[in-house]
N, C-alpha and C. Protein backbone atom coordinates (compact mmCIF):
# COMPACT_ATOMS: atom_id res chain seq x y z
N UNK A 1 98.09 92.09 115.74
CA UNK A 1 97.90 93.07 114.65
C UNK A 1 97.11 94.28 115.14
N UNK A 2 96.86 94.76 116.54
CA UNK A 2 95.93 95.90 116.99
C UNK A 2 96.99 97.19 116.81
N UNK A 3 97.92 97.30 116.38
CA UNK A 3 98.34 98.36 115.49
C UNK A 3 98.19 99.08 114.16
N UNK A 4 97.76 97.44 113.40
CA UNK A 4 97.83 97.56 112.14
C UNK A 4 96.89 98.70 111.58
N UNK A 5 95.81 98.85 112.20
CA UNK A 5 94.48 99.91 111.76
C UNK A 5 94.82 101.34 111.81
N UNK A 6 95.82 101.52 112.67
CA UNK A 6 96.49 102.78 113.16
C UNK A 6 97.34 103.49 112.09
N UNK A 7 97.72 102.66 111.15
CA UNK A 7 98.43 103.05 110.18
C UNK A 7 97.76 104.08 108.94
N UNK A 8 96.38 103.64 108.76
CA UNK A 8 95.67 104.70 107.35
C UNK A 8 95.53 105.58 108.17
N UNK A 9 95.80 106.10 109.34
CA UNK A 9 95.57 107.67 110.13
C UNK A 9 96.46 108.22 110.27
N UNK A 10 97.61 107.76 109.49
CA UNK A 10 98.74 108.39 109.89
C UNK A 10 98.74 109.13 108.53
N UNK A 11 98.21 108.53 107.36
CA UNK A 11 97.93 109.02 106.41
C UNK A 11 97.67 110.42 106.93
N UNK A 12 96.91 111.33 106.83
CA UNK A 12 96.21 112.48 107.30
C UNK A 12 97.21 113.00 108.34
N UNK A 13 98.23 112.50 108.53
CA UNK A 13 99.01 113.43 109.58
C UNK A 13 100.55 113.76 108.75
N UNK A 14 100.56 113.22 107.23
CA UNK A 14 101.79 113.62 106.51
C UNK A 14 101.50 114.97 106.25
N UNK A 15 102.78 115.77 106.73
CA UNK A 15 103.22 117.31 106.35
C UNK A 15 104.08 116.84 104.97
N UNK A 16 103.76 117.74 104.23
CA UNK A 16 104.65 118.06 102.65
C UNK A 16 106.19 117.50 102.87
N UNK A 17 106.89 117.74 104.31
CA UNK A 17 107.88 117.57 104.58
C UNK A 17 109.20 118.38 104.87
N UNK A 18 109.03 119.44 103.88
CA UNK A 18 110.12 120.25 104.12
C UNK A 18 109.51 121.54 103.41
N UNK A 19 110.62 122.54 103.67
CA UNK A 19 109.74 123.67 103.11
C UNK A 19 110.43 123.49 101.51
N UNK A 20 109.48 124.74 100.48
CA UNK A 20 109.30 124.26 99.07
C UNK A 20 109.76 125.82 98.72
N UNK A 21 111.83 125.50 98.62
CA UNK A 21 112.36 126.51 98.62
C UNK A 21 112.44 126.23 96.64
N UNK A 22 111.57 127.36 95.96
CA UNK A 22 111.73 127.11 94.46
C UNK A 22 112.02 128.26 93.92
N UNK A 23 113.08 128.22 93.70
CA UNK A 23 114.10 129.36 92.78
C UNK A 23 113.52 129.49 91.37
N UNK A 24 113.26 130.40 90.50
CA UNK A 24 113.08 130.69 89.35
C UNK A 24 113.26 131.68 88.77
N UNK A 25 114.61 131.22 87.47
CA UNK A 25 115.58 132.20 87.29
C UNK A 25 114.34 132.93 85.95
N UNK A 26 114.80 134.09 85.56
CA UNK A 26 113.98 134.69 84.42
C UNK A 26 114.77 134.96 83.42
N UNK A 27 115.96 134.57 83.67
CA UNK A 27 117.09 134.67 82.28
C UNK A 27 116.94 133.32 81.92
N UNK A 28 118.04 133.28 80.60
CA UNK A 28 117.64 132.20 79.98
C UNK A 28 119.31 131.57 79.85
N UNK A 29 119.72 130.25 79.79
CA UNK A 29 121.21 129.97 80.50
C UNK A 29 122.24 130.15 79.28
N UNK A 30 123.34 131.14 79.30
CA UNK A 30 123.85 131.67 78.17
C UNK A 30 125.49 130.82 78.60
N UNK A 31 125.57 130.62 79.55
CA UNK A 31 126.55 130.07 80.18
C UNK A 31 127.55 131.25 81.25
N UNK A 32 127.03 132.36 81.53
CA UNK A 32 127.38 133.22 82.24
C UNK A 32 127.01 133.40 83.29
N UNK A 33 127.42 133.91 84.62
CA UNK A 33 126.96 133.50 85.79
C UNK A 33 125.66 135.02 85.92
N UNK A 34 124.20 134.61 86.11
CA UNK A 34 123.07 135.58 86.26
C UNK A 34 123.18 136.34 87.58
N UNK A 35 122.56 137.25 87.47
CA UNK A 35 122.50 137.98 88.67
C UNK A 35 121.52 137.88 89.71
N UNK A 36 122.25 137.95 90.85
CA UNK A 36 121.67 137.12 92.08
C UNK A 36 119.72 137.79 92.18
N UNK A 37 118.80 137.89 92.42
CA UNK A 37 117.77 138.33 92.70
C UNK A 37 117.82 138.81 94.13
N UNK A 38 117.46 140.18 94.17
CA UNK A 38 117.89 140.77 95.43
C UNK A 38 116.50 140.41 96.56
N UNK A 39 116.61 140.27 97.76
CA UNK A 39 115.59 140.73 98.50
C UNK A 39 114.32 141.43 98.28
N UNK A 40 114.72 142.76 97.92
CA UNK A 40 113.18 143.41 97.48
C UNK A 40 112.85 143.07 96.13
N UNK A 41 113.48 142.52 95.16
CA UNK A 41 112.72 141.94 94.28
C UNK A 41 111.86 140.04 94.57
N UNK A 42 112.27 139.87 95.49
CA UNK A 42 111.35 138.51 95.84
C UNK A 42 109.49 138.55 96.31
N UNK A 43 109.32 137.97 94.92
CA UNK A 43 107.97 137.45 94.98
C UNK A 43 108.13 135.60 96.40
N UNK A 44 106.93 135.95 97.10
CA UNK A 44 106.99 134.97 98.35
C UNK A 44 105.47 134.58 98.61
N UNK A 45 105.08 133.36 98.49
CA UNK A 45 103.51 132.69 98.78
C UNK A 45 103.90 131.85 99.90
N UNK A 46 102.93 131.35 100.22
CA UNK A 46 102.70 130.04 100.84
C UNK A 46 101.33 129.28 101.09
N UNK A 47 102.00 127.65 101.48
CA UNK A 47 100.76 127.04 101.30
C UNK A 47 100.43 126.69 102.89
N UNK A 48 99.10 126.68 103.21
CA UNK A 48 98.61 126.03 104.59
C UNK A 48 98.51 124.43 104.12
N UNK A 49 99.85 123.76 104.73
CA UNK A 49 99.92 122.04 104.07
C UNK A 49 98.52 121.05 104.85
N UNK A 50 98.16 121.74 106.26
CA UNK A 50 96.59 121.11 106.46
C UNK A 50 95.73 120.73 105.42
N UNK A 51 95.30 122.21 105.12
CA UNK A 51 94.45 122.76 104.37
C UNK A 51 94.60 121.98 102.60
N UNK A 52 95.69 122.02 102.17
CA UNK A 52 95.51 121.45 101.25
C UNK A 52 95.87 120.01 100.80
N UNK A 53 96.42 119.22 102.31
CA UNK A 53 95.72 117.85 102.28
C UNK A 53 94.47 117.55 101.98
N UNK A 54 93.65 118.01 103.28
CA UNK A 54 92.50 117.80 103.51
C UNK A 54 91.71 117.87 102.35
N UNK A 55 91.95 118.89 101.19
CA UNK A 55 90.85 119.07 100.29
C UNK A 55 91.46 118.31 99.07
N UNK A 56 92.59 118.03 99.03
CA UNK A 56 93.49 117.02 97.70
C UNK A 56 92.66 116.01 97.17
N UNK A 57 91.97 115.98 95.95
CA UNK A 57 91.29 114.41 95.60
C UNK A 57 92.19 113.21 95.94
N UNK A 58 93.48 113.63 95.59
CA UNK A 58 94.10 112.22 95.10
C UNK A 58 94.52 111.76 96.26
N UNK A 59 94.89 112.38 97.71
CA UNK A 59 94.84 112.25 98.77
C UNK A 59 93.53 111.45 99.23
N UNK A 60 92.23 111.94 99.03
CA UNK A 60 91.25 111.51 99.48
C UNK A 60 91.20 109.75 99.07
N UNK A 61 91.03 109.77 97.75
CA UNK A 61 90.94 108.61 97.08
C UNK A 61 91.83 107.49 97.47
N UNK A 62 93.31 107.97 97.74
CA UNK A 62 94.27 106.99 98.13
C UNK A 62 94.18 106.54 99.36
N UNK A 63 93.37 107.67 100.50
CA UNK A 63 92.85 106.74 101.87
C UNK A 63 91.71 105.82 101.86
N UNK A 64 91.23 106.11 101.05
CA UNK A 64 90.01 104.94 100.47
C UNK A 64 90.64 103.78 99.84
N UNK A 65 91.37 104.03 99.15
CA UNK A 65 91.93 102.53 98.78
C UNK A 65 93.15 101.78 99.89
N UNK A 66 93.47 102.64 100.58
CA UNK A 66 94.55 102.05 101.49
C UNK A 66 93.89 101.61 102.72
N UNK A 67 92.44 102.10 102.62
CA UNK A 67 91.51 101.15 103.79
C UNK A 67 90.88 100.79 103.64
N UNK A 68 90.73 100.55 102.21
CA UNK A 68 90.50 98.82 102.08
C UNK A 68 91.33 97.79 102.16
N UNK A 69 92.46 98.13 101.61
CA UNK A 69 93.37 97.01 101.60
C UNK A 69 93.42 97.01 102.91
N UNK A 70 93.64 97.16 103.63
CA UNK A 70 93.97 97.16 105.16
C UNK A 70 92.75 96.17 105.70
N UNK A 71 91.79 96.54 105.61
CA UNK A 71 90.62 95.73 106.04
C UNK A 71 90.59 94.69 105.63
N UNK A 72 90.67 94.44 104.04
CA UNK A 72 90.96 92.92 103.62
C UNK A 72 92.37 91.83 104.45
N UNK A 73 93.34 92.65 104.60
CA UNK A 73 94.57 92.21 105.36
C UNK A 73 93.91 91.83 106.35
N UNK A 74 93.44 92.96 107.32
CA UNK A 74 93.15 92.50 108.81
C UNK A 74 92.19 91.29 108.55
N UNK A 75 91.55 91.31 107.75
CA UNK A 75 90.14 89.94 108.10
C UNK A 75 90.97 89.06 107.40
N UNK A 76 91.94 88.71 106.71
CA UNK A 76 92.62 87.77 106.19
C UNK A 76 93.81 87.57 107.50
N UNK A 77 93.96 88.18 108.51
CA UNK A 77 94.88 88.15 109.69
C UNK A 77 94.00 87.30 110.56
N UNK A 78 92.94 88.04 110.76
CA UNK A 78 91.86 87.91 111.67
C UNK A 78 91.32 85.76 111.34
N UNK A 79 91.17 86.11 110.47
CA UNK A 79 90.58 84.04 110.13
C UNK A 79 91.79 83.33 110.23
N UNK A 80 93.03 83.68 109.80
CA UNK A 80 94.43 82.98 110.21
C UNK A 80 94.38 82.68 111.70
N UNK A 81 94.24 83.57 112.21
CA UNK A 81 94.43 83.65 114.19
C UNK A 81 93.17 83.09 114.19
N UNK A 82 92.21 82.88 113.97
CA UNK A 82 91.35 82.95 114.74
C UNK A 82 91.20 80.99 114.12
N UNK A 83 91.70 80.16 112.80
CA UNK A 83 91.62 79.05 112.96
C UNK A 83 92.89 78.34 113.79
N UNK A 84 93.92 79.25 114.16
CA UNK A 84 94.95 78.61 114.50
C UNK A 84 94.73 78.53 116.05
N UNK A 85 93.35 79.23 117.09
CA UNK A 85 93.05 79.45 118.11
C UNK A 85 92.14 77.92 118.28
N UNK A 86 91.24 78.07 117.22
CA UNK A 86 90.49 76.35 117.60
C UNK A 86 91.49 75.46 117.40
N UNK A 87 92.66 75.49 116.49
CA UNK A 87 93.49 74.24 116.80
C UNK A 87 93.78 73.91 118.05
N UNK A 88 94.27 74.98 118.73
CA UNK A 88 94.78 75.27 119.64
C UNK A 88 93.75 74.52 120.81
N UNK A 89 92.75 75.29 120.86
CA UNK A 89 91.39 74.76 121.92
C UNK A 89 91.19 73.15 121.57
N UNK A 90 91.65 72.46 120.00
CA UNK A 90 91.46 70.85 120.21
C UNK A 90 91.98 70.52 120.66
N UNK A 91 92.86 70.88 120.61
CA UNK A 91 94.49 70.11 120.76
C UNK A 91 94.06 70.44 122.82
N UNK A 92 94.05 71.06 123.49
CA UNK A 92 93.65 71.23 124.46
C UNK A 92 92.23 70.36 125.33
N UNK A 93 91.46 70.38 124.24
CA UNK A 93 90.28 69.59 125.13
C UNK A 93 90.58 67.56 124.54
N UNK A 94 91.61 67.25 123.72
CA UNK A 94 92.13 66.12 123.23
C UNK A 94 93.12 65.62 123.97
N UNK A 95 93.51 66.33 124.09
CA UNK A 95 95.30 65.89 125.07
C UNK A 95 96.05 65.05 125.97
N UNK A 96 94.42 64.84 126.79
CA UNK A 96 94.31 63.71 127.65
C UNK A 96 94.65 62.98 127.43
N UNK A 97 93.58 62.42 125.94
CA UNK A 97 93.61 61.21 125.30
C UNK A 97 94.65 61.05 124.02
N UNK A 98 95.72 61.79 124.09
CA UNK A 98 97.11 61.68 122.99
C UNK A 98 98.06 60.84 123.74
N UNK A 99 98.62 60.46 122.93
CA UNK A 99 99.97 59.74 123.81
C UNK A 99 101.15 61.00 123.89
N UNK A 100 102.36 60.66 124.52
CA UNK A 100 103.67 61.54 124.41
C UNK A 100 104.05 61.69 123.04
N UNK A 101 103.74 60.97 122.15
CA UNK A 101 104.72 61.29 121.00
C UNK A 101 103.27 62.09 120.16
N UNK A 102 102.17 62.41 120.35
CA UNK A 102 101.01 62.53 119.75
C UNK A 102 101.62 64.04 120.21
N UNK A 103 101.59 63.81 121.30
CA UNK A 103 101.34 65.99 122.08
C UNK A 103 102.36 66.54 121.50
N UNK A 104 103.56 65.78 121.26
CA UNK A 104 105.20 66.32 121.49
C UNK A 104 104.80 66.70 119.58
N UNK A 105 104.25 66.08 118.37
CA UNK A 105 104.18 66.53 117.09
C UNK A 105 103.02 67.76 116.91
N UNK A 106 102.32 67.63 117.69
CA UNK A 106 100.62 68.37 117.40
C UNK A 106 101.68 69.71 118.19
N UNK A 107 102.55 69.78 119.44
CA UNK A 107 102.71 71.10 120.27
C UNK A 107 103.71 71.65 119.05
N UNK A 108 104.24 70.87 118.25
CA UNK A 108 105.55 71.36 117.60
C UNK A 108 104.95 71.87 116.35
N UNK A 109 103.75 71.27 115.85
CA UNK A 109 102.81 71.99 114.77
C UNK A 109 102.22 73.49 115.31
N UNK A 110 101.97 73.42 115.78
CA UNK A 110 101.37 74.24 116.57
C UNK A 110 102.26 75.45 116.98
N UNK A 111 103.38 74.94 117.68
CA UNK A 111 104.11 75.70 117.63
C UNK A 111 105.05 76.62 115.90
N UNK A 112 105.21 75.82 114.97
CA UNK A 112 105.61 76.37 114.00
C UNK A 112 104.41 77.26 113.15
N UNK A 113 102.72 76.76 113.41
CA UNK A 113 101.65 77.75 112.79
C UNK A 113 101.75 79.59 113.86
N UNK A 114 102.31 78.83 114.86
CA UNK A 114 101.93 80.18 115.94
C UNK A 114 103.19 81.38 115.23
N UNK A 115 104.57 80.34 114.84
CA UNK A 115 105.35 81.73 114.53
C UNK A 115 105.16 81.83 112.88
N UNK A 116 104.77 81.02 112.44
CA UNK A 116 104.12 81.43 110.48
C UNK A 116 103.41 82.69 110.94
N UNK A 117 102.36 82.52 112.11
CA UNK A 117 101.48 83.46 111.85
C UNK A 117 102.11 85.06 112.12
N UNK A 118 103.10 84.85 113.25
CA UNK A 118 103.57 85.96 113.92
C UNK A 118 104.54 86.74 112.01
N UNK A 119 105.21 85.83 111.89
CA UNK A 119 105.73 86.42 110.67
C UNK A 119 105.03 87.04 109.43
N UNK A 120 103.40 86.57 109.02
CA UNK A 120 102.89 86.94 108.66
C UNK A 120 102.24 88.38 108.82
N UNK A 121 102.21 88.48 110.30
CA UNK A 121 101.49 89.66 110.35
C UNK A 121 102.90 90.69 110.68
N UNK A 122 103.87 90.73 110.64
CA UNK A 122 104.80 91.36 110.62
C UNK A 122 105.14 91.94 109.21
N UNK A 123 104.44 90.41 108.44
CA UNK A 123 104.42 91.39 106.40
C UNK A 123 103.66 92.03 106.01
N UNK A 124 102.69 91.83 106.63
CA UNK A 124 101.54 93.01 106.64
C UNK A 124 101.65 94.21 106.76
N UNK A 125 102.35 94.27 108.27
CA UNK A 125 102.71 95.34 108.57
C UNK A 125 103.58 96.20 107.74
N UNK A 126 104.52 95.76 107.39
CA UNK A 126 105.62 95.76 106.65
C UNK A 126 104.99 96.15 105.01
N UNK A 127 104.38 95.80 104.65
CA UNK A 127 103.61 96.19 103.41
C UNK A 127 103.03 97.90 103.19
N UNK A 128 102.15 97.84 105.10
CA UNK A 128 101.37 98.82 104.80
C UNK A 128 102.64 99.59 104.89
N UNK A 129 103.37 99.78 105.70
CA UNK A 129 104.79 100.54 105.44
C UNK A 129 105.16 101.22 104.65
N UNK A 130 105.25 100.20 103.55
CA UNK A 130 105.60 100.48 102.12
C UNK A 130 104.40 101.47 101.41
N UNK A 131 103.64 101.06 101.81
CA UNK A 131 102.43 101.72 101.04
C UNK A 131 102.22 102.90 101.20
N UNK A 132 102.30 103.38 102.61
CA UNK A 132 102.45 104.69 103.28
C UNK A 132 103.79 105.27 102.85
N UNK A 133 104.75 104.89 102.63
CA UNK A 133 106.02 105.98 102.43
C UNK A 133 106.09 105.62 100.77
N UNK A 134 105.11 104.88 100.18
CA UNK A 134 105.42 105.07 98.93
C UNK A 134 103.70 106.58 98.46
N UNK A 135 102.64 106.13 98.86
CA UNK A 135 101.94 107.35 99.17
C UNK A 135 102.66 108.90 99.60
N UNK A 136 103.23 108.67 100.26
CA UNK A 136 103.81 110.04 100.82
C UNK A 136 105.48 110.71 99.64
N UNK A 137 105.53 109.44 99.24
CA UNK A 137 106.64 110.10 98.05
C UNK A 137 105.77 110.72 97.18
N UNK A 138 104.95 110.05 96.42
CA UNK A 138 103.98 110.60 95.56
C UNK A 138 103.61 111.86 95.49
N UNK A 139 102.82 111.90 96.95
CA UNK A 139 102.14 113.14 97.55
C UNK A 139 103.16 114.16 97.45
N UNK A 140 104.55 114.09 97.97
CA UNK A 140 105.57 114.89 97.73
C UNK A 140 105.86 115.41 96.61
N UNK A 141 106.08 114.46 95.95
CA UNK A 141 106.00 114.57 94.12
C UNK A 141 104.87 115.67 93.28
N UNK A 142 103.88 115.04 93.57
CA UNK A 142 102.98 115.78 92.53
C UNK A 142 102.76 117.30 93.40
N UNK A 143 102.82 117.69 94.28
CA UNK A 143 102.89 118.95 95.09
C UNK A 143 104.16 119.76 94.85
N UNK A 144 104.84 119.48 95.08
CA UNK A 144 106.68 119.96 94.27
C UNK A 144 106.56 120.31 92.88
N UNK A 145 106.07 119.49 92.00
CA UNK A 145 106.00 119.43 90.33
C UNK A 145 105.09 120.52 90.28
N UNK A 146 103.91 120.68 90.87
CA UNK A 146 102.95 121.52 90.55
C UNK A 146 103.25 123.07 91.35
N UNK A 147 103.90 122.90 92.04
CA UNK A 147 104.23 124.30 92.64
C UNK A 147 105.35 125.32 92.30
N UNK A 148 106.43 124.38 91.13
CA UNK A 148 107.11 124.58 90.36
C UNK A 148 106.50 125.05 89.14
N UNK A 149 105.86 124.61 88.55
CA UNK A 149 104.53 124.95 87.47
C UNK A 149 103.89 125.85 87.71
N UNK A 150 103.36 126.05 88.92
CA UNK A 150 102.36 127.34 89.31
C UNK A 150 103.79 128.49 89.74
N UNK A 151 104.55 128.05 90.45
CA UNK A 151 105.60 129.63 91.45
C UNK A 151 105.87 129.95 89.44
N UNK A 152 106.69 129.22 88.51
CA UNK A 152 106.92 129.99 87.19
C UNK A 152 106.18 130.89 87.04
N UNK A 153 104.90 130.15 86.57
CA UNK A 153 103.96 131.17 85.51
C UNK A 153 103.66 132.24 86.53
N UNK A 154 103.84 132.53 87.65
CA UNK A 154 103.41 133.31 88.76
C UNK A 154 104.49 134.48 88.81
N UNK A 155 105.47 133.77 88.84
CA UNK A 155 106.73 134.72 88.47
C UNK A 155 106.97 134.75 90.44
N UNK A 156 107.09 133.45 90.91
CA UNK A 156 107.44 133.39 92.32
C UNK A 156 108.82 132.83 92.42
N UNK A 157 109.66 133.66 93.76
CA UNK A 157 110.44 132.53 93.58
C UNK A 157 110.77 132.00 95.27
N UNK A 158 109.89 132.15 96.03
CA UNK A 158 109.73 131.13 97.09
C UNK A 158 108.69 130.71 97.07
N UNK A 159 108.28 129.65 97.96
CA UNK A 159 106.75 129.28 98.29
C UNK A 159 107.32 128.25 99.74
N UNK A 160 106.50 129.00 100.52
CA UNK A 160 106.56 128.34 101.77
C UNK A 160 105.36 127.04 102.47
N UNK A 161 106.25 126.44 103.55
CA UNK A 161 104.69 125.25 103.76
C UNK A 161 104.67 125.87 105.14
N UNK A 162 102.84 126.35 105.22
CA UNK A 162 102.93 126.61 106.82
C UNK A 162 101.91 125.54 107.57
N UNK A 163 102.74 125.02 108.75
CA UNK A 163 101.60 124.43 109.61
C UNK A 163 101.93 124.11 111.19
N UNK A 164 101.94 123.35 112.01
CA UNK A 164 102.47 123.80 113.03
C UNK A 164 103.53 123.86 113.18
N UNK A 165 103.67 122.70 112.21
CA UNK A 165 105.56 122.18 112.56
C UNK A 165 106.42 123.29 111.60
N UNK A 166 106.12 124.06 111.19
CA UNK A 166 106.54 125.23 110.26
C UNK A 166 107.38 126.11 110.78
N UNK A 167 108.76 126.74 110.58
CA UNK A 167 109.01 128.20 111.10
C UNK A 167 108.04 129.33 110.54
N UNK A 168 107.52 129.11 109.71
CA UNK A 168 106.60 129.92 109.39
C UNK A 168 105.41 130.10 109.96
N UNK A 169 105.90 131.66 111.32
CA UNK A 169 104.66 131.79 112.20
C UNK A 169 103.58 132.64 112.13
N UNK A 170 104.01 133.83 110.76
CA UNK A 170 102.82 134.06 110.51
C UNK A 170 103.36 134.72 109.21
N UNK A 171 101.66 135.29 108.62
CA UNK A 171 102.23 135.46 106.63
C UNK A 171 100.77 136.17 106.55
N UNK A 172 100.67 137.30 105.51
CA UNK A 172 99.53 138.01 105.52
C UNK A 172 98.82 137.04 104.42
N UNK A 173 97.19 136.97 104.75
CA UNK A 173 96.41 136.16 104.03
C UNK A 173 96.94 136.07 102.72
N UNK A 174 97.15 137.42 101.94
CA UNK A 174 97.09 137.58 100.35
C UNK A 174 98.00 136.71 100.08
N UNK A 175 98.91 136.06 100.84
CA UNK A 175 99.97 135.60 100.19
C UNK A 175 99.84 134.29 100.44
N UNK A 176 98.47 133.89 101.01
CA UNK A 176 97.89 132.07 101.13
C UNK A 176 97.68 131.99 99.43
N UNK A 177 98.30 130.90 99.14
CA UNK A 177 97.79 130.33 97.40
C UNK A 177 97.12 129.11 97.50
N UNK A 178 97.51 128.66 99.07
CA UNK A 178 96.39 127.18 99.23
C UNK A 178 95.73 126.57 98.39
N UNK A 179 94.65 128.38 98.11
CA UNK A 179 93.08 127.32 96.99
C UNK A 179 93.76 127.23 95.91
N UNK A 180 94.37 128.19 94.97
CA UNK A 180 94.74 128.06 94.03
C UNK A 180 95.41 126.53 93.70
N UNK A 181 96.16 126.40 94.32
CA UNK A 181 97.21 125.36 94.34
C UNK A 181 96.23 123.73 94.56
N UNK A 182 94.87 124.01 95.58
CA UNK A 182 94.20 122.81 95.51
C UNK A 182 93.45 122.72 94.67
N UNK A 183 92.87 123.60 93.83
CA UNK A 183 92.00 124.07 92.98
C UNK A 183 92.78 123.54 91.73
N UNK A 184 93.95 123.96 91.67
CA UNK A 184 95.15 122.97 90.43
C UNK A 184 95.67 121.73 90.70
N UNK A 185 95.69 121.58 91.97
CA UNK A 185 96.15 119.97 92.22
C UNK A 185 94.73 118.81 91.81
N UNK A 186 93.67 119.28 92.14
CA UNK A 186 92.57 118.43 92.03
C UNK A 186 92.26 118.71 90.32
N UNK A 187 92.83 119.69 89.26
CA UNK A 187 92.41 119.67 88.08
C UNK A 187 92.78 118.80 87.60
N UNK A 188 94.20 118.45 87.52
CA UNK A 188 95.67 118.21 87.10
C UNK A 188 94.92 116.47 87.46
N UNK A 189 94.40 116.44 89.35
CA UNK A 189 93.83 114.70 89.05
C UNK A 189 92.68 114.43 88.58
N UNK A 190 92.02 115.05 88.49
CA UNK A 190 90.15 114.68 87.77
C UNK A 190 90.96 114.47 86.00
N UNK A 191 91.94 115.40 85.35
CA UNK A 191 92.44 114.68 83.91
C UNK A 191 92.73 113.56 84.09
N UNK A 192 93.75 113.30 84.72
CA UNK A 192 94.70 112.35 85.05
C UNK A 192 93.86 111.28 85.46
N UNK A 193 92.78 111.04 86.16
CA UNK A 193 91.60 109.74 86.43
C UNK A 193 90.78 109.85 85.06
N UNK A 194 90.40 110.74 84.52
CA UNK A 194 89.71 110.76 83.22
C UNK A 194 90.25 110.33 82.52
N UNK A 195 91.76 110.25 82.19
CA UNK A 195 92.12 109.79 80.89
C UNK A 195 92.84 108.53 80.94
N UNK A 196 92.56 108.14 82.23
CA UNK A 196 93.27 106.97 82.95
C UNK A 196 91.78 105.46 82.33
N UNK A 197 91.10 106.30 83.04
CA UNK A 197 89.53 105.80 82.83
C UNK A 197 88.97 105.56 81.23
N UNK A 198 89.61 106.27 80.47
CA UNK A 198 89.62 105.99 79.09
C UNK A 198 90.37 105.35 78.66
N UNK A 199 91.51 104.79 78.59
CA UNK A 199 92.84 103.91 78.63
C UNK A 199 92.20 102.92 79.00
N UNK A 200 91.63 102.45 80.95
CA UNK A 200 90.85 101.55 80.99
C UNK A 200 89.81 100.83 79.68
N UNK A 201 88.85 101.72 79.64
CA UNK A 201 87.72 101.04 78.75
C UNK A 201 88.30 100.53 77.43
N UNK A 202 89.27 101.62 77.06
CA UNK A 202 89.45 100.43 75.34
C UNK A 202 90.41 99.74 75.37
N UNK A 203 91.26 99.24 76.41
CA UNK A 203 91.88 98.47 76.59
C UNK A 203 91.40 96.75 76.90
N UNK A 204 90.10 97.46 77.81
CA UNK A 204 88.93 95.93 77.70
C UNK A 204 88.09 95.58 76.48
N UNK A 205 88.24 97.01 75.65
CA UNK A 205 87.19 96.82 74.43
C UNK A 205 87.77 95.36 72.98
């Protein structure tokens, strides 16, 4: 399992994913085909996707809970291997004194705890997996929804993600919305834990 720890750091290395091409028409749908928006009428932002990982609550919070679980896994990995190692060492300093049919059941136990365990930590793995590409849908999600929400009322109709992996090699400051956008992503979750947190309490009440 000396991989397994490697995984909540990968956390911190998800890019948005693609760029956040968001069209927004200003007519209203009559069933007639609208007119295209020309070039020089395009409003164009972008976000530094580093930058507004790094400062995201809900980002923050979700590596805190995904390393814990991880830690509980590993020390629940860790006492599995580590009682199936003294079997191992009895069965070794005993052996002498087993007969053939004693070694031939204890090696075949032994042998079926060694691949339980191997399969086990393969679900682990396999979990945090899940956990990470279900994190990173999310993260996708609520960043998309909200940048759709913000490019409207903004009256934008691109918004770009810049970071290394970006074609986007350079963009004049004014047109960073970064804070804005983390400044609304972290509002949008401090409600969203507040009223989550209230749901909690009178639900126990």
């Amino acid at each position: 399992m000396k991989n397994l720890s490697l995984i909540v750091n990968a956390i911190l290395l998800v890019a948005v994913g693609v760029l956040y091409y968001l069209h927004f028409s200003t007519g209203k749908s009559t069933g007639t085909v609208e007119s295209a928006v020309t070039p020089g009428d395009m409003k164009i932002a972008y976000i530094n996707a580093d930058t507004v990982l790094k400062y995201y609550e809900y980002l923050k919070s979700t590596k805190v809970k995904l390393e814990e679980k991880t830690k509980k896994m590993d020390a629940d990995y860790r006492n599995r291997a580590m009682g199936l190692q003294n079997e191992i060492a009895a069965y070794q300093r005993n052996v002498s004194n087993m007969t053939l049919g004693q070694v031939k059941a204890v090696e075949e136990d032994l042998g079926k705890k060694q691949q339980n365990l191997q399969m086990y930590q393969q679900s682990l793995s396999q979990q945090l997996m899940e956990e990470e590409g279900k994190i990173q849908r999310e993260l996708y999600e609520r960043i998309t929804v909200f940048l759709k929400k913000y490019g409207n009322e903004k009256g934008l109709q691109i918004v770009l993600k810049f970071d290394q992996t970006s074609d986007l090699l350079f963009a004049n400051h004014p047109l960073d919305i970064s804070q804005d956008v983390i400044t609304g992503l972290n509002a949008e979750y401090k409600l969203e834990d507040t009223t989550k947190a209230k749901s909690d309490s009178t639900a126990t009440k």
